[in-house]
Protein backbone atom coordinates (compact mmCIF):
# COMPACT_ATOMS: atom_id res chain seq x y z
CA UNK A 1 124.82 91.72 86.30
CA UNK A 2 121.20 92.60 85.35
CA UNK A 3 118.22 90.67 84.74
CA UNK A 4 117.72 90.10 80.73
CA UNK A 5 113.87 90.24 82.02
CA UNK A 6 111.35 93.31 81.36
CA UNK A 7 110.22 96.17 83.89
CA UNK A 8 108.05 98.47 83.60
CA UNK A 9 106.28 100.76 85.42
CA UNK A 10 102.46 101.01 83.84
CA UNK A 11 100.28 102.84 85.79
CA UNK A 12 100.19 105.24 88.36
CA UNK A 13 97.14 106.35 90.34
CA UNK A 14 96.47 108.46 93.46
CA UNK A 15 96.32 104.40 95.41
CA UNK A 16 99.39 102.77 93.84
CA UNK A 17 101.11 101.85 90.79
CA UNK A 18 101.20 99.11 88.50
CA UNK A 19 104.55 97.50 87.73
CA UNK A 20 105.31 94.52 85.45
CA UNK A 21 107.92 91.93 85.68
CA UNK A 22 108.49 89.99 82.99
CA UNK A 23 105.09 88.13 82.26
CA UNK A 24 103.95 89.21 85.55
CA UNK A 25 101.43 92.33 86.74
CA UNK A 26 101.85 93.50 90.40
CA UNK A 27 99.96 96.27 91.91
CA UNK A 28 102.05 98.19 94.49
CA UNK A 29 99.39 99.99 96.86
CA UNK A 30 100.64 103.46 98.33
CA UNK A 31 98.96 102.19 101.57
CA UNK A 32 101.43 98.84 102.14
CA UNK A 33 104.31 100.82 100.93
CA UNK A 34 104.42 104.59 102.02
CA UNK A 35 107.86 105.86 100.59
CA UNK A 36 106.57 105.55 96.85
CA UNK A 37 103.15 107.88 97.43
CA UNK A 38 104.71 111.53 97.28
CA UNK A 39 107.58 110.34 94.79
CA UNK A 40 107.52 111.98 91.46
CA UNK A 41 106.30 109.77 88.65
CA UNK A 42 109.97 110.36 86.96
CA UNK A 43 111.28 108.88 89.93
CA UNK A 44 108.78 105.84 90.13
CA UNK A 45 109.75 104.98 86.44
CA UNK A 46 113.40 104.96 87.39
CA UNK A 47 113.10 101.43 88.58
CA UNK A 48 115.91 98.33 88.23
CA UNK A 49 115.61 94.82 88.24
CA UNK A 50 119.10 93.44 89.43
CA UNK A 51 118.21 89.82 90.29
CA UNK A 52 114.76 88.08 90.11
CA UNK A 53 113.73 88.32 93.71
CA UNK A 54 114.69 92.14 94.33
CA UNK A 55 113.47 95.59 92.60
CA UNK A 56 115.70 98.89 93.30
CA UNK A 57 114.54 102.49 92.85
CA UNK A 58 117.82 104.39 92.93
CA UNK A 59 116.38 107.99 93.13
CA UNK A 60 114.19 107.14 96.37
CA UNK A 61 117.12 104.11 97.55
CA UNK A 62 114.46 101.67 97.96
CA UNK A 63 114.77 98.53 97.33
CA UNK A 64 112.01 95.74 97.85
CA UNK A 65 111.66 91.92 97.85
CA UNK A 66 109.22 91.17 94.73
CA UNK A 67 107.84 88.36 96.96
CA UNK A 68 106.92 92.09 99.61
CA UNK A 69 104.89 92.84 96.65
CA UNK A 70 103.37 89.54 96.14
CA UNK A 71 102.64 88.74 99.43
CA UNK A 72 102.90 91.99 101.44
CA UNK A 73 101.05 90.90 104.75
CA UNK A 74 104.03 88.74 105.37
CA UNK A 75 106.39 92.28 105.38
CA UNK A 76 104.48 94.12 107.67
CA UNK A 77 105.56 97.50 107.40
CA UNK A 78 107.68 98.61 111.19
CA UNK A 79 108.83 102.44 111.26
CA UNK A 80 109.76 104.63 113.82
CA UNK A 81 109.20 108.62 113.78
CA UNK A 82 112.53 110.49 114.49
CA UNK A 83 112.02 113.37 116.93
């Protein structure tokens, strides 16, 4: 089941994008959250809201906590390089 609320993807700029969530306006910085900065904008758009805590992007399989967004010092950000 999927949230009756509204998503939307806003504004995209060479540091982030914005995204809105119902009444709410969160900037997601390319800096805190790498995987989004060399995405096509089609694919940035393509974004789902399947319960109120958690966003999915289905072209890139990402999916994020909204509180990551909210509060992203508390996710720090832990990846590995695959050689």
């Amino acid at each position: 089941m999927k949230c009756q609320f509204k998503i939307e993807v806003a504004n995209v700029s060479k540091h982030g994008f914005w995204i809105l969530l119902g009444e709410e306006e969160l900037f997601v910085p390319f800096s805190q959250f790498p995987w989004f900065k060399d995405a096509p904008v089609s694919q940035l758009l393509n974004v789902q809201w399947p319960q109120p805590h958690h966003l999915y992007w289905p072209d890139l399989d990402v999916d994020l906590a909204v509180e990551s967004i909210r509060h992203p010092e508390k996710f720090p950000l832990v990846s590995k390089q695959i050689k």
